[in-house]
Protein backbone atom coordinates (compact mmCIF):
# COMPACT_ATOMS: atom_id res chain seq x y z
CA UNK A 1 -10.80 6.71 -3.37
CA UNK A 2 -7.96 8.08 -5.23
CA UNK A 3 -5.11 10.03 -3.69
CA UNK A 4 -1.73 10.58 -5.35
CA UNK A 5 0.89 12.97 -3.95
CA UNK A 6 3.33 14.82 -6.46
CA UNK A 7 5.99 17.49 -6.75
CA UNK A 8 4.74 19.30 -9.87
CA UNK A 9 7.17 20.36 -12.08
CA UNK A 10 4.82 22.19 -14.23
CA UNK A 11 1.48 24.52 -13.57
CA UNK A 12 -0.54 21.98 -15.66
CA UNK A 13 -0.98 18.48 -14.58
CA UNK A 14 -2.90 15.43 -16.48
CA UNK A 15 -5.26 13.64 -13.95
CA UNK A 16 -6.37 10.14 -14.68
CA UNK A 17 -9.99 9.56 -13.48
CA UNK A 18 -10.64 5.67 -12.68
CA UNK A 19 -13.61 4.78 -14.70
CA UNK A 20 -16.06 4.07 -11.59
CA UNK A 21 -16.19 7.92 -11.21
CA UNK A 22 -17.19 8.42 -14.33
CA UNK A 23 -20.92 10.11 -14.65
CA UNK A 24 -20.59 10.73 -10.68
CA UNK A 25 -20.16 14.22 -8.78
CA UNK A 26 -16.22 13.82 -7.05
CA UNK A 27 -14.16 16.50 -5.65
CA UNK A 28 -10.83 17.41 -6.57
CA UNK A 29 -8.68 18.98 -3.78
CA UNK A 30 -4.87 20.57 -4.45
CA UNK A 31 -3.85 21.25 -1.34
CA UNK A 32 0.34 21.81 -0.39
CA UNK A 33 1.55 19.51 2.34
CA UNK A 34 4.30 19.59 4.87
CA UNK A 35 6.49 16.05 4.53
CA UNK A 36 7.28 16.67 7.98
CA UNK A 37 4.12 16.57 9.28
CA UNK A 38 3.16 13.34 7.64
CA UNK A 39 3.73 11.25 11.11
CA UNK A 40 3.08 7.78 9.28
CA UNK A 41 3.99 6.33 6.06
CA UNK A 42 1.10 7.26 3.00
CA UNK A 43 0.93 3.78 1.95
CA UNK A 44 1.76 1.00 4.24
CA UNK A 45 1.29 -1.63 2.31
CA UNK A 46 4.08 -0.09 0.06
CA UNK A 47 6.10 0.24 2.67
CA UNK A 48 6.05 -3.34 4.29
CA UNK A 49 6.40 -4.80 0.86
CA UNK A 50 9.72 -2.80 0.06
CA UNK A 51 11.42 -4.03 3.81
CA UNK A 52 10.14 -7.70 3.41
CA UNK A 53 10.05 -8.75 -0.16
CA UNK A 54 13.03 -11.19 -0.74
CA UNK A 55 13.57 -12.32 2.59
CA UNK A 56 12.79 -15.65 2.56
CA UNK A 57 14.02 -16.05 -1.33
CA UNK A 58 17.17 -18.37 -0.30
CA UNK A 59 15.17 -20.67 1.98
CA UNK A 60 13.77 -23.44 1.02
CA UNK A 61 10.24 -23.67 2.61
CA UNK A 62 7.45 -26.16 2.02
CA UNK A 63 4.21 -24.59 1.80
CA UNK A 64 1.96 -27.05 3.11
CA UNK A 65 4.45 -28.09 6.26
CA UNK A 66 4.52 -24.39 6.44
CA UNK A 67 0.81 -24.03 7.00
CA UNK A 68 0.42 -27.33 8.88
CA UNK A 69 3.38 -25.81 11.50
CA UNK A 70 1.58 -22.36 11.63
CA UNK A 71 -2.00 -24.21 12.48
CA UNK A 72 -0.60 -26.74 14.91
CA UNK A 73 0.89 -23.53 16.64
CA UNK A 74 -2.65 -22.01 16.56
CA UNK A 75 -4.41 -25.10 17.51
CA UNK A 76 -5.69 -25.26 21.16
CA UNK A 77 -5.58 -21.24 21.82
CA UNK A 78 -8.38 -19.50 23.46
């Protein structure tokens, strides 16, 4: 699935097709849409990506006593 939400600036606007639609029927909606009344974010991966990348970039953290700590922690939970 593709979606992509702009603020044309023009009438005419180029659209991309990913090349696994190619040859298939898809649909093509325009529809306008009220920012207001978009009650959670359109991409949340984006979103926790931009508030946690670079947090940890001034520690120093071993990766494998990382994991070992996180699965002792895990260990013996039902």
């Amino acid at each position: 699935m593709l979606r992509e939400i702009i603020i044309p600036r023009e009438r005419e606007y180029i659209l991309k097709i990913p090349g696994e639609y190619i040859n298939k029927t898809i649909e093509i909606l325009v529809l306008p849409i009220d920012s207001e009344s978009l009650s959670e974010p359109l991409n949340k991966d984006v979103d926790i990506i931009k508030k946690t990348s670079g947090i940890l970039k001034n520690r120093s953290i071993d990766p494998v006593v990382w994991q070992r700590d996180m699965r002792s922690e895990w260990e013996g939970r039902s």
